[in-house]
PDB file of N, CA and C in Angstrom:
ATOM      1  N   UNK A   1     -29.005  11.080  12.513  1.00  0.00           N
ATOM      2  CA  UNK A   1     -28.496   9.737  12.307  1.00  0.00           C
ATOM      3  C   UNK A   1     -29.022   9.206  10.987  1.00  0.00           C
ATOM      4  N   UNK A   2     -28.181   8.234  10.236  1.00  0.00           N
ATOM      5  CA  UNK A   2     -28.516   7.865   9.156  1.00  0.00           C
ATOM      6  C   UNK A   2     -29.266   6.626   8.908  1.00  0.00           C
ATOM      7  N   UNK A   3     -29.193   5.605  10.177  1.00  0.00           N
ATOM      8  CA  UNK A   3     -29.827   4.470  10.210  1.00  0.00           C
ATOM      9  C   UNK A   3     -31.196   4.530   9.790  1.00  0.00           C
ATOM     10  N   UNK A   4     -32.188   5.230   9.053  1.00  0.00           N
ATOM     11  CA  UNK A   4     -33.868   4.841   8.896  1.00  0.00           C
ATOM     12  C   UNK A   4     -33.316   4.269   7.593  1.00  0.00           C
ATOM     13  N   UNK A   5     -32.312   4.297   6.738  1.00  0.00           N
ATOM     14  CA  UNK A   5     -32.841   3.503   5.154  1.00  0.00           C
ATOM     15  C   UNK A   5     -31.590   1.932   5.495  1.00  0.00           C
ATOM     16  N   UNK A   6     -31.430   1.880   6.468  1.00  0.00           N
ATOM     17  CA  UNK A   6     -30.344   0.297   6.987  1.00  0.00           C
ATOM     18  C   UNK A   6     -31.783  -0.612   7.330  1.00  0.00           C
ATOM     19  N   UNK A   7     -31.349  -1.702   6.588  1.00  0.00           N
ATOM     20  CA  UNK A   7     -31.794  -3.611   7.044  1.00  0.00           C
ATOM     21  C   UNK A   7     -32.201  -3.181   8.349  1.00  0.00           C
ATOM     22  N   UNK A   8     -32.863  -4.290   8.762  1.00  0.00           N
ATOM     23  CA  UNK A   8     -33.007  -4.919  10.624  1.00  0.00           C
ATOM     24  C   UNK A   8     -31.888  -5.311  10.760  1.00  0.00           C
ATOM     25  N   UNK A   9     -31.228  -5.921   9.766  1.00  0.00           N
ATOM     26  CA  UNK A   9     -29.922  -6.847   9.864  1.00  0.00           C
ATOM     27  C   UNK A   9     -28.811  -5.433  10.529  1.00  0.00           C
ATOM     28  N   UNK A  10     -28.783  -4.706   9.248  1.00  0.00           N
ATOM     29  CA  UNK A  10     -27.792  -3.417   9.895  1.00  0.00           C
ATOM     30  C   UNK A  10     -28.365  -2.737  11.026  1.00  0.00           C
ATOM     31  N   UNK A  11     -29.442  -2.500  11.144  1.00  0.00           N
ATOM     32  CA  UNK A  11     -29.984  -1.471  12.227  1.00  0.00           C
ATOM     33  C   UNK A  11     -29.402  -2.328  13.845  1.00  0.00           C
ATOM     34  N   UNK A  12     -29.422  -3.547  13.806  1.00  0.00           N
ATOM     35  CA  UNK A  12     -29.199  -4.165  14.945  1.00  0.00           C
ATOM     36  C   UNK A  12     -27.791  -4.547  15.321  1.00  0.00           C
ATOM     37  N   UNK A  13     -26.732  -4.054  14.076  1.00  0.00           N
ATOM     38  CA  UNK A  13     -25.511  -3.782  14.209  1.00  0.00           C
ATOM     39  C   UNK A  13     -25.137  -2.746  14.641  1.00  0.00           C
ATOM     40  N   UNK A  14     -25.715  -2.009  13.926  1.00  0.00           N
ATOM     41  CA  UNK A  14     -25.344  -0.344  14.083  1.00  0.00           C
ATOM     42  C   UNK A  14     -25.590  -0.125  15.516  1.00  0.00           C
ATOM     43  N   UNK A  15     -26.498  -0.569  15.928  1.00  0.00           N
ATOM     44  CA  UNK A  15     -27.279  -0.475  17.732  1.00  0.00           C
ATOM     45  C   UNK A  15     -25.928  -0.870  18.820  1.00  0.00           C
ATOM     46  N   UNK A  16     -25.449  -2.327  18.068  1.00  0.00           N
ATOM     47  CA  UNK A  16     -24.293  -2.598  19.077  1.00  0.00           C
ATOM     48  C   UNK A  16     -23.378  -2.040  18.989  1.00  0.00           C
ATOM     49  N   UNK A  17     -22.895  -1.618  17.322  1.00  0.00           N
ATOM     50  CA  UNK A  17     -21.752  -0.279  17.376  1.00  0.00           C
ATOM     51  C   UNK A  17     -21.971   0.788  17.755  1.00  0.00           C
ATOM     52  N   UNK A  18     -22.895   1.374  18.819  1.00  0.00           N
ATOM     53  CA  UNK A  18     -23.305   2.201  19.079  1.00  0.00           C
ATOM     54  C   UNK A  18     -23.515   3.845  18.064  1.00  0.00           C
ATOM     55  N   UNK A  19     -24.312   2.924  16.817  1.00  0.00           N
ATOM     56  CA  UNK A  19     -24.417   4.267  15.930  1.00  0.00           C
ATOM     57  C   UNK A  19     -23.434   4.201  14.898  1.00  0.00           C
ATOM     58  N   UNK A  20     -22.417   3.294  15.195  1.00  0.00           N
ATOM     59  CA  UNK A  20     -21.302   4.277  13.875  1.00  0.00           C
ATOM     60  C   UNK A  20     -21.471   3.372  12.378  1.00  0.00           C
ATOM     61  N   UNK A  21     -22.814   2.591  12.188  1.00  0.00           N
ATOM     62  CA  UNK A  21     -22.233   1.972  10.807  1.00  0.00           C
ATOM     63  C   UNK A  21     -22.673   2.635  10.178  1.00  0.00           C
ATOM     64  N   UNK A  22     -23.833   3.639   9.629  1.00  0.00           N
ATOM     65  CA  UNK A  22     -24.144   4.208   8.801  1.00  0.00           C
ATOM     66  C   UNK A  22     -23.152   5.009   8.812  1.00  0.00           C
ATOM     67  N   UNK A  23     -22.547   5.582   9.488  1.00  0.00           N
ATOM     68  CA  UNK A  23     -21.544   6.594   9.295  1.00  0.00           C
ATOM     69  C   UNK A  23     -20.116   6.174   8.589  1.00  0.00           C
ATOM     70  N   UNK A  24     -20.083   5.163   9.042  1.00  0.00           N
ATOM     71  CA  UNK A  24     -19.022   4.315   8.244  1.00  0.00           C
ATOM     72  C   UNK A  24     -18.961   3.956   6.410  1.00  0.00           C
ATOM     73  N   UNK A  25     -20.173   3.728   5.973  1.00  0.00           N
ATOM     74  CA  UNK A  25     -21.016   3.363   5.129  1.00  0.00           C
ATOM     75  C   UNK A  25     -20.561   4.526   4.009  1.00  0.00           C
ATOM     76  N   UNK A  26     -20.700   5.656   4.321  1.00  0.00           N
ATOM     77  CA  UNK A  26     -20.267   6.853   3.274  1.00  0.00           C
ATOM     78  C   UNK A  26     -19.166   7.260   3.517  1.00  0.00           C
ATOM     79  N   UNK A  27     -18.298   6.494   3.644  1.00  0.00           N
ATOM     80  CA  UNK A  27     -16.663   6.747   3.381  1.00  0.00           C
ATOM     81  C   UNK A  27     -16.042   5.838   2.536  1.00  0.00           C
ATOM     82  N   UNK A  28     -16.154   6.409   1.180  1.00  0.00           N
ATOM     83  CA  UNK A  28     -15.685   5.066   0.025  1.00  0.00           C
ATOM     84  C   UNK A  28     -13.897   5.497  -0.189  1.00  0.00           C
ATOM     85  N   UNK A  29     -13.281   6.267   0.828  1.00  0.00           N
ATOM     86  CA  UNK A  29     -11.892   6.396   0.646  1.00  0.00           C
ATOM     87  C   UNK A  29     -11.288   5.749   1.362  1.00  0.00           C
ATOM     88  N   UNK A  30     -12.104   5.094   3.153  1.00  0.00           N
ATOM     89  CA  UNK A  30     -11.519   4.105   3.599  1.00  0.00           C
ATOM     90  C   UNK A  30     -11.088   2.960   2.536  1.00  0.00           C
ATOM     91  N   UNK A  31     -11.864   2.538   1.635  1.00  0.00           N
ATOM     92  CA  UNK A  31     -11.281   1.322   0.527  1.00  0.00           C
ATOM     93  C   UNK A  31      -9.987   1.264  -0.093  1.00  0.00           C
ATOM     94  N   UNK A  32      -9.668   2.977  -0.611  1.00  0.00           N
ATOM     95  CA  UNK A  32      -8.526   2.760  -1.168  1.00  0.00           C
ATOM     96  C   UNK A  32      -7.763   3.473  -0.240  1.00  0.00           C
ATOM     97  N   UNK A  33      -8.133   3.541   0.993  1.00  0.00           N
ATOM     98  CA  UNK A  33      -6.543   3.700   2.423  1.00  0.00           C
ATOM     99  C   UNK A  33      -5.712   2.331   2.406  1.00  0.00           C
ATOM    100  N   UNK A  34      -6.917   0.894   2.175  1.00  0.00           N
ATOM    101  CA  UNK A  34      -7.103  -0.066   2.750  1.00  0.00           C
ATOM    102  C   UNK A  34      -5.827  -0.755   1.087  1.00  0.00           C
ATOM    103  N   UNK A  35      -6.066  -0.122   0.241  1.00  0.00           N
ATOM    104  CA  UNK A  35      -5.855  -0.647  -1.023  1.00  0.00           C
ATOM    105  C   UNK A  35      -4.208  -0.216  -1.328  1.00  0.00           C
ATOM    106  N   UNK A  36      -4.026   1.027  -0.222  1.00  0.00           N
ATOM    107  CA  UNK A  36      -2.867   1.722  -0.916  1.00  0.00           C
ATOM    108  C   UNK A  36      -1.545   1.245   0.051  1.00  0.00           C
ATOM    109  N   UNK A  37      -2.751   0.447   1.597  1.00  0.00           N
ATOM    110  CA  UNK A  37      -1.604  -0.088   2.356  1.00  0.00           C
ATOM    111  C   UNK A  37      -1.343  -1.353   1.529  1.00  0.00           C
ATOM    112  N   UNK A  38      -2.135  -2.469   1.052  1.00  0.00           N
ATOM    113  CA  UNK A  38      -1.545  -3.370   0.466  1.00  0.00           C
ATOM    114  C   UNK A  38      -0.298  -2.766  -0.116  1.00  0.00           C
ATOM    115  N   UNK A  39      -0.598  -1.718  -1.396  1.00  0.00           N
ATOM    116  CA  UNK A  39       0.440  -1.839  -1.850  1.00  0.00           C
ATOM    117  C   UNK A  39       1.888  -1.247  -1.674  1.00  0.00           C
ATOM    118  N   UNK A  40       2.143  -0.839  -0.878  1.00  0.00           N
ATOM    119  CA  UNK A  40       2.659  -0.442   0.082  1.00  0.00           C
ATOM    120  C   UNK A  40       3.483  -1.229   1.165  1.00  0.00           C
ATOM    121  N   UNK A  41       2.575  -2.367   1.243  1.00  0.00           N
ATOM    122  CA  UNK A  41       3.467  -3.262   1.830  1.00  0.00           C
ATOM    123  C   UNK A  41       3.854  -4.656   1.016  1.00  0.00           C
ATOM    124  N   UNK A  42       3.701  -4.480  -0.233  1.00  0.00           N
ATOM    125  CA  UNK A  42       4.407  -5.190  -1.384  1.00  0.00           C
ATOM    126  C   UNK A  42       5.253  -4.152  -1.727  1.00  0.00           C
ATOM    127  N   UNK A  43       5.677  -3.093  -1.958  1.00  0.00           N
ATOM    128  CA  UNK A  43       7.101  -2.589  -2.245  1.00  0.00           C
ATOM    129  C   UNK A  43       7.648  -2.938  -1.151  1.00  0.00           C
ATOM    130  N   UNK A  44       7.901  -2.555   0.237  1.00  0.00           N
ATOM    131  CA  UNK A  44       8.555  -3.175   1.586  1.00  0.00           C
ATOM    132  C   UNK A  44       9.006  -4.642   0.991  1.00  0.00           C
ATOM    133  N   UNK A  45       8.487  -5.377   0.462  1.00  0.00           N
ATOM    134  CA  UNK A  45       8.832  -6.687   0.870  1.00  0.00           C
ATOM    135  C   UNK A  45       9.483  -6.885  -0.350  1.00  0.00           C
ATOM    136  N   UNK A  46       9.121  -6.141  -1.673  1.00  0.00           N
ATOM    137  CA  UNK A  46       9.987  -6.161  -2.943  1.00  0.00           C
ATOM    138  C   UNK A  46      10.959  -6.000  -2.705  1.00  0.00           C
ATOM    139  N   UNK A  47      11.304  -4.527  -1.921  1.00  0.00           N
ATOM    140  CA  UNK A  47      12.672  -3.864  -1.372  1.00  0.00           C
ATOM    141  C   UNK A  47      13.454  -5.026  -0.050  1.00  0.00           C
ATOM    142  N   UNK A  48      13.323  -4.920   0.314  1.00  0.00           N
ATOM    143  CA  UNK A  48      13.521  -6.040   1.035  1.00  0.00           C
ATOM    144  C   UNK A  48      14.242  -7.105   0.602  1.00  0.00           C
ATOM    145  N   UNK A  49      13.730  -8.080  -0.589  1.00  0.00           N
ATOM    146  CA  UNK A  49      13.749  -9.044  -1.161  1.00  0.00           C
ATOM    147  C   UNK A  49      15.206  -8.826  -1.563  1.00  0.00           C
ATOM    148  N   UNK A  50      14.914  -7.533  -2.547  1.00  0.00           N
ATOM    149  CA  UNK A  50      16.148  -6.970  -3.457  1.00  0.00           C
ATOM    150  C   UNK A  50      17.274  -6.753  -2.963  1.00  0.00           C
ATOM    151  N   UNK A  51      17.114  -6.011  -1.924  1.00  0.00           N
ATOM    152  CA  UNK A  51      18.272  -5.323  -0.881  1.00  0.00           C
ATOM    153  C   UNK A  51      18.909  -7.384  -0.203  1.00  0.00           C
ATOM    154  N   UNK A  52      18.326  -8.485  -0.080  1.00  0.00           N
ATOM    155  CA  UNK A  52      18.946  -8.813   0.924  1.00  0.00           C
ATOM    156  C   UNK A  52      18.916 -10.155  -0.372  1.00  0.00           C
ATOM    157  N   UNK A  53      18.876 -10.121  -1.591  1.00  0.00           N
ATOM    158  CA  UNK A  53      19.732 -10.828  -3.175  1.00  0.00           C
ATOM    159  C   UNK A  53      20.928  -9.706  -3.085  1.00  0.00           C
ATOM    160  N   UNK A  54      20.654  -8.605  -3.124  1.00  0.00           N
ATOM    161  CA  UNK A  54      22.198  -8.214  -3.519  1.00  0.00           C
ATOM    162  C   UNK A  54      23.242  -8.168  -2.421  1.00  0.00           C
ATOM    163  N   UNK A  55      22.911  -8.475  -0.977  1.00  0.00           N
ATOM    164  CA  UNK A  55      23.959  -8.442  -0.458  1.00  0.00           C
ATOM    165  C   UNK A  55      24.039  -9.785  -0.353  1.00  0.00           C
ATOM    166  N   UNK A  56      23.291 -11.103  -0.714  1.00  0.00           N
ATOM    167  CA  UNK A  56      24.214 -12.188  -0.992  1.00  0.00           C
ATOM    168  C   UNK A  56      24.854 -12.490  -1.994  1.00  0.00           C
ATOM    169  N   UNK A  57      24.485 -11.908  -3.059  1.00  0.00           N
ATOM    170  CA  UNK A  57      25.212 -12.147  -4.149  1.00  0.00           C
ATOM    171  C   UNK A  57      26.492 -11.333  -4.028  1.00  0.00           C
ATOM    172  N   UNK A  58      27.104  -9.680  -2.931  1.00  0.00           N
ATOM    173  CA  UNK A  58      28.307  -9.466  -3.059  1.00  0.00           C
ATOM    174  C   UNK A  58      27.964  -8.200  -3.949  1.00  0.00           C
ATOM    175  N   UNK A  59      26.480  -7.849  -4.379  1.00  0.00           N
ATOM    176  CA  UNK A  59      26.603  -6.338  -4.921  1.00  0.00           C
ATOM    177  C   UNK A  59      26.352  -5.437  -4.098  1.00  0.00           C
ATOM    178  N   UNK A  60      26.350  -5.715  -2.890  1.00  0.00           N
ATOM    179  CA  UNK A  60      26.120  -4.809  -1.904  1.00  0.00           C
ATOM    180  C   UNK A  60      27.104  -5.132  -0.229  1.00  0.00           C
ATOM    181  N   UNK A  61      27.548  -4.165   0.243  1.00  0.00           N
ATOM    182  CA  UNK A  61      27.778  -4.154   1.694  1.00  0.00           C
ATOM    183  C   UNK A  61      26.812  -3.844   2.672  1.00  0.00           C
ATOM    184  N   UNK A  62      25.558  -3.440   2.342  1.00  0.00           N
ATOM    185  CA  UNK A  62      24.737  -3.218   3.452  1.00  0.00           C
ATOM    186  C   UNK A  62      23.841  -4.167   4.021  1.00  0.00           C
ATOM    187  N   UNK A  63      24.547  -5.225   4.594  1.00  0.00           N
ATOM    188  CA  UNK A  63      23.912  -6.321   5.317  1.00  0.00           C
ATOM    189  C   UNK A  63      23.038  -5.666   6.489  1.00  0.00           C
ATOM    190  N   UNK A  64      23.383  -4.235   7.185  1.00  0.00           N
ATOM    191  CA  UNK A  64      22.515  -3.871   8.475  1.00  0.00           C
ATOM    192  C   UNK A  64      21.055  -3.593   7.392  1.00  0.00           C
ATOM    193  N   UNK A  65      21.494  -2.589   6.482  1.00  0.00           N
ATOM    194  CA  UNK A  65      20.286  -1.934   5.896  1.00  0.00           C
ATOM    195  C   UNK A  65      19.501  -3.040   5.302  1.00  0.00           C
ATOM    196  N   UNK A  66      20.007  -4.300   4.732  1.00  0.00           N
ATOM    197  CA  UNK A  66      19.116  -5.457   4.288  1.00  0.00           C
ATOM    198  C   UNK A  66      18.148  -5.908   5.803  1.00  0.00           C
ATOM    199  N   UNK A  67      19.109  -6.334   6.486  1.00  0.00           N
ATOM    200  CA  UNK A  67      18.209  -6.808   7.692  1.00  0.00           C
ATOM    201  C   UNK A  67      17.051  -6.106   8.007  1.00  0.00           C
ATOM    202  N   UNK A  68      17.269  -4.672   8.167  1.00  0.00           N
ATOM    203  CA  UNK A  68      15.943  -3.787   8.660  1.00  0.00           C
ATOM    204  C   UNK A  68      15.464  -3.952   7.857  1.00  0.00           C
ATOM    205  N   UNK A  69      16.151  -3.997   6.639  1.00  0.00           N
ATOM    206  CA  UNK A  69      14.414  -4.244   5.517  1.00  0.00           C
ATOM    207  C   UNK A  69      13.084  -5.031   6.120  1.00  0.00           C
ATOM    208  N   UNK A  70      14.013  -6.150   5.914  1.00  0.00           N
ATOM    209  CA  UNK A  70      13.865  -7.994   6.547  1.00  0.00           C
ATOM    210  C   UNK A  70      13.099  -7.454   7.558  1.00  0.00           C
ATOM    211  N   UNK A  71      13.280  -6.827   8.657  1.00  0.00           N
ATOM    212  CA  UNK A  71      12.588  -6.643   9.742  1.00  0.00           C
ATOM    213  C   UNK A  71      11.310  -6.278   9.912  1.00  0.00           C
ATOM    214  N   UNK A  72      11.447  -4.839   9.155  1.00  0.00           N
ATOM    215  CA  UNK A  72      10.705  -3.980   8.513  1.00  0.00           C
ATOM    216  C   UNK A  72       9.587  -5.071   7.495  1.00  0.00           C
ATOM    217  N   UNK A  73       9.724  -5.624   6.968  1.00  0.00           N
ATOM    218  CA  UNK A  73       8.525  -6.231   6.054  1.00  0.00           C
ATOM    219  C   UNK A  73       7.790  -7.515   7.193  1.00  0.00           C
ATOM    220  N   UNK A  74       8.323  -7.939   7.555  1.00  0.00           N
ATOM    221  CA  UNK A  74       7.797  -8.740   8.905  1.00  0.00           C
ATOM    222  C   UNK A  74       7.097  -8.390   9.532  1.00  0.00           C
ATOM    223  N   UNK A  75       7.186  -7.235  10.410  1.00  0.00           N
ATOM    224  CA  UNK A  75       6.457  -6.170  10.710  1.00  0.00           C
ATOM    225  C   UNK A  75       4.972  -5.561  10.210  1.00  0.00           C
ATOM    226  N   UNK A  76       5.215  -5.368   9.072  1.00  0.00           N
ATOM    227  CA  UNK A  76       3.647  -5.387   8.489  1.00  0.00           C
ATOM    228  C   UNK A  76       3.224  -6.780   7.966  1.00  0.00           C
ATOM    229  N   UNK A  77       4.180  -7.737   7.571  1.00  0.00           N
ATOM    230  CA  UNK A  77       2.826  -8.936   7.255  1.00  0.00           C
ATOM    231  C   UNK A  77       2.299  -9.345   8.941  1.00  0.00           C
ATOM    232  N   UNK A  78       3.223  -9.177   9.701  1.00  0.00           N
ATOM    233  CA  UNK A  78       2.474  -9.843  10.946  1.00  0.00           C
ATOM    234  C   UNK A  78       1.421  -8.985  11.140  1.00  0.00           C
ATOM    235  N   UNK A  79       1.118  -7.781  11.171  1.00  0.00           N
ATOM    236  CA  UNK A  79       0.581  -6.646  11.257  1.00  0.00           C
ATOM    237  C   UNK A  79      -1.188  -6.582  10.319  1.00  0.00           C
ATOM    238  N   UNK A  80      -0.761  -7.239   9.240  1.00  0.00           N
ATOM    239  CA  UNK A  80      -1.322  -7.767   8.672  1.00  0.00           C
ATOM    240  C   UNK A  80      -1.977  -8.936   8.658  1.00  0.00           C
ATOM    241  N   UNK A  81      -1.801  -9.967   9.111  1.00  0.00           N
ATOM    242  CA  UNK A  81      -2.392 -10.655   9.357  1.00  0.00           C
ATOM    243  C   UNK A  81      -3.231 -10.743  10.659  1.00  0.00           C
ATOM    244  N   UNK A  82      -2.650  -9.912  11.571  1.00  0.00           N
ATOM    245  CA  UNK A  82      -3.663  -9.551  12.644  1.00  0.00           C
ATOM    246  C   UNK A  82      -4.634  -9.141  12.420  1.00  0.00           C
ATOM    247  N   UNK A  83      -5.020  -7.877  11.519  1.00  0.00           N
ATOM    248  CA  UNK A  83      -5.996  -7.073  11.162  1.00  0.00           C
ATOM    249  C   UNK A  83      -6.784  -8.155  10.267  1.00  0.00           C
ATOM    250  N   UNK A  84      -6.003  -8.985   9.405  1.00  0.00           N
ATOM    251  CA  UNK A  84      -7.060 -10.267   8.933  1.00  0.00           C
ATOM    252  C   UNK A  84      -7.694 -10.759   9.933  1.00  0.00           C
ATOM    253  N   UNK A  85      -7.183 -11.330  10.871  1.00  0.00           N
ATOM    254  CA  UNK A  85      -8.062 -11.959  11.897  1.00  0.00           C
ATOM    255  C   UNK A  85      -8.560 -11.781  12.832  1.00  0.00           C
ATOM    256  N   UNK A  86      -8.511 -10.240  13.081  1.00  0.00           N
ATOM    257  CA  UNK A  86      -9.722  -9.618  13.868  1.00  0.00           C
ATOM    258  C   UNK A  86     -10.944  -8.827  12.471  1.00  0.00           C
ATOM    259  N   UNK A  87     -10.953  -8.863  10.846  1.00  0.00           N
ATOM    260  CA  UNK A  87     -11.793  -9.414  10.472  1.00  0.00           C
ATOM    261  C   UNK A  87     -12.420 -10.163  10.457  1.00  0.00           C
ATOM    262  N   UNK A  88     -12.191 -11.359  10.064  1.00  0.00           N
ATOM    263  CA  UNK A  88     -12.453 -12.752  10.292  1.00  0.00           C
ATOM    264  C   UNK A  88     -13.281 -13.371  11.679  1.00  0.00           C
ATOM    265  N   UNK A  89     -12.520 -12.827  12.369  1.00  0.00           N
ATOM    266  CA  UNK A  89     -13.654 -12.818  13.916  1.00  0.00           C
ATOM    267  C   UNK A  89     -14.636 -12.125  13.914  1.00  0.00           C
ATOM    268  N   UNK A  90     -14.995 -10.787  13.502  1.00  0.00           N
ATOM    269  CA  UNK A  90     -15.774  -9.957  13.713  1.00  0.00           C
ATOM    270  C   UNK A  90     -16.565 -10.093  12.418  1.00  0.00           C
ATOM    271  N   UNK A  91     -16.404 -10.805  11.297  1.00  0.00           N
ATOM    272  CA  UNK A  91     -17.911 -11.559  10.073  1.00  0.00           C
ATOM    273  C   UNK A  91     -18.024 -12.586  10.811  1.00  0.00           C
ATOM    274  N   UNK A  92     -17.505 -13.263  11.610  1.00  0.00           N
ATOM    275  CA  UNK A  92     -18.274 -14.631  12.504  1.00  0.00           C
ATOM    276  C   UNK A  92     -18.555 -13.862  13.698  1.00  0.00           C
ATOM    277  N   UNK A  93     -18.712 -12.982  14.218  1.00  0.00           N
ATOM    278  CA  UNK A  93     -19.488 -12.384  15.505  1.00  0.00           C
ATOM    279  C   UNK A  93     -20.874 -11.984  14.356  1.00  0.00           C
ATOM    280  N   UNK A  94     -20.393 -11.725  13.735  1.00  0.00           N
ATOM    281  CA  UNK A  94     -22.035 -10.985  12.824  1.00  0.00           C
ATOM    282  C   UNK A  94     -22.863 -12.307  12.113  1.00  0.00           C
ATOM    283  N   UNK A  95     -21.851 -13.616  11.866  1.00  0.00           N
ATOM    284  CA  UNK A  95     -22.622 -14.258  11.363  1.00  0.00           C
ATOM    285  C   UNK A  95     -23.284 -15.063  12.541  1.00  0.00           C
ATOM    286  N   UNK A  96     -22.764 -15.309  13.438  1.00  0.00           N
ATOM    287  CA  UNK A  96     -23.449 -15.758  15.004  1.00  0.00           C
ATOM    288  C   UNK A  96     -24.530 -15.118  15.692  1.00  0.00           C
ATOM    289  N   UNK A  97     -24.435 -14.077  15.495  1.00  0.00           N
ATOM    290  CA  UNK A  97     -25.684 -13.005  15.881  1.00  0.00           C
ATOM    291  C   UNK A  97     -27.245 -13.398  15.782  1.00  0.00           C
ATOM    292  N   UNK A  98     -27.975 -13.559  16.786  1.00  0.00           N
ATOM    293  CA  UNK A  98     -29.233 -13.903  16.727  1.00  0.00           C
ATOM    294  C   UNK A  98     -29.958 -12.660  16.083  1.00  0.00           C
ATOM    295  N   UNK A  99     -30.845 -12.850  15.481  1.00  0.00           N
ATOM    296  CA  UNK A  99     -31.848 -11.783  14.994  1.00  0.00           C
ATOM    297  C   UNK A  99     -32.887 -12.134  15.569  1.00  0.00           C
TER     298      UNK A  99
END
Protein backbone atom coordinates (compact mmCIF):
# COMPACT_ATOMS: atom_id res chain seq x y z
CA UNK A 1 0.00 0.00 0.00
CA UNK A 2 1.06 3.42 -0.76
CA UNK A 3 -0.50 5.43 2.06
CA UNK A 4 2.94 5.94 4.53
CA UNK A 5 4.01 9.32 2.45
CA UNK A 6 -0.23 10.70 2.52
CA UNK A 7 -1.33 13.72 5.18
CA UNK A 8 -3.50 12.51 8.32
CA UNK A 9 -5.83 14.50 6.22
CA UNK A 10 -5.43 11.80 3.24
CA UNK A 11 -4.61 8.82 5.36
CA UNK A 12 -8.12 9.25 7.02
CA UNK A 13 -9.69 9.41 3.59
CA UNK A 14 -8.00 6.80 2.10
CA UNK A 15 -9.19 4.63 5.41
CA UNK A 16 -12.88 5.46 4.45
CA UNK A 17 -12.20 4.71 0.75
CA UNK A 18 -11.10 1.71 1.86
CA UNK A 19 -7.43 2.04 0.50
CA UNK A 20 -8.01 3.32 -2.96
CA UNK A 21 -6.67 7.03 -2.79
CA UNK A 22 -3.16 6.52 -3.05
CA UNK A 23 -3.85 4.35 -5.79
CA UNK A 24 -5.84 6.80 -7.44
CA UNK A 25 -3.16 9.47 -6.95
CA UNK A 26 -0.72 7.90 -9.73
CA UNK A 27 -3.00 7.92 -12.52
CA UNK A 28 -2.32 11.33 -14.25
CA UNK A 29 -4.33 9.91 -17.49
CA UNK A 30 -7.54 9.87 -15.54
CA UNK A 31 -7.14 13.96 -16.13
CA UNK A 32 -7.02 13.89 -19.67
CA UNK A 33 -10.00 10.93 -19.92
CA UNK A 34 -11.73 13.67 -17.90
CA UNK A 35 -10.41 16.48 -20.45
CA UNK A 36 -11.10 14.56 -23.68
CA UNK A 37 -14.80 13.95 -22.47
CA UNK A 38 -15.28 17.70 -22.17
CA UNK A 39 -14.26 17.94 -25.42
CA UNK A 40 -16.12 15.65 -26.81
CA UNK A 41 -19.10 16.78 -25.58
CA UNK A 42 -18.60 20.29 -27.12
CA UNK A 43 -18.39 18.79 -30.65
CA UNK A 44 -21.96 16.87 -29.79
CA UNK A 45 -23.42 20.07 -29.03
CA UNK A 46 -21.46 22.03 -31.94
CA UNK A 47 -22.92 19.26 -34.21
CA UNK A 48 -26.02 19.47 -32.94
CA UNK A 49 -26.27 23.19 -33.03
CA UNK A 50 -25.24 23.00 -36.80
CA UNK A 51 -27.32 20.11 -37.91
CA UNK A 52 -30.59 21.73 -36.29
CA UNK A 53 -29.49 25.85 -38.08
CA UNK A 54 -29.46 24.03 -41.20
CA UNK A 55 -32.55 22.31 -41.08
CA UNK A 56 -34.23 25.57 -40.13
CA UNK A 57 -32.83 27.51 -42.43
CA UNK A 58 -34.04 24.74 -45.39
CA UNK A 59 -30.30 23.44 -46.08
CA UNK A 60 -31.14 20.37 -44.85
CA UNK A 61 -34.07 17.62 -44.73
CA UNK A 62 -32.88 15.79 -41.83
CA UNK A 63 -35.09 17.05 -39.13
CA UNK A 64 -35.02 13.17 -37.45
CA UNK A 65 -31.10 13.25 -37.61
CA UNK A 66 -31.13 17.01 -36.10
CA UNK A 67 -33.39 15.94 -33.27
CA UNK A 68 -31.14 12.97 -32.14
CA UNK A 69 -28.48 15.28 -32.22
CA UNK A 70 -30.65 17.58 -29.89
CA UNK A 71 -31.21 14.53 -27.88
CA UNK A 72 -27.99 13.20 -27.95
CA UNK A 73 -26.26 16.49 -26.52
CA UNK A 74 -28.85 16.68 -23.66
CA UNK A 75 -27.90 13.54 -22.71
CA UNK A 76 -24.43 14.30 -21.80
CA UNK A 77 -24.92 17.84 -20.39
CA UNK A 78 -27.47 16.26 -18.03
CA UNK A 79 -24.95 13.56 -17.57
CA UNK A 80 -22.74 16.04 -16.85
CA UNK A 81 -23.95 17.87 -14.59
CA UNK A 82 -24.70 14.96 -12.44
CA UNK A 83 -21.14 13.93 -12.20
CA UNK A 84 -20.69 17.82 -11.20
CA UNK A 85 -22.78 17.30 -8.37
CA UNK A 86 -21.86 14.24 -7.00
CA UNK A 87 -18.39 16.18 -7.02
CA UNK A 88 -19.53 18.91 -5.32
CA UNK A 89 -21.11 16.70 -2.63
CA UNK A 90 -18.29 14.58 -2.11
CA UNK A 91 -15.52 18.10 -1.51
CA UNK A 92 -18.35 18.99 1.07
CA UNK A 93 -18.38 15.36 2.61
CA UNK A 94 -14.48 15.92 2.86
CA UNK A 95 -14.83 19.40 3.87
CA UNK A 96 -17.36 18.30 6.81
CA UNK A 97 -15.20 15.60 7.97
CA UNK A 98 -14.04 15.77 11.54
CA UNK A 99 -10.33 15.18 12.02
Amino acid sequence: MYATNLSPIELKVDQALGGKVADNRANPAMFEQILDSFSAMEKTQVAAKTEMADVLMGRSENSHGALIALQEAELQMTFAGSVRDKVVQGVNQLFNMQI
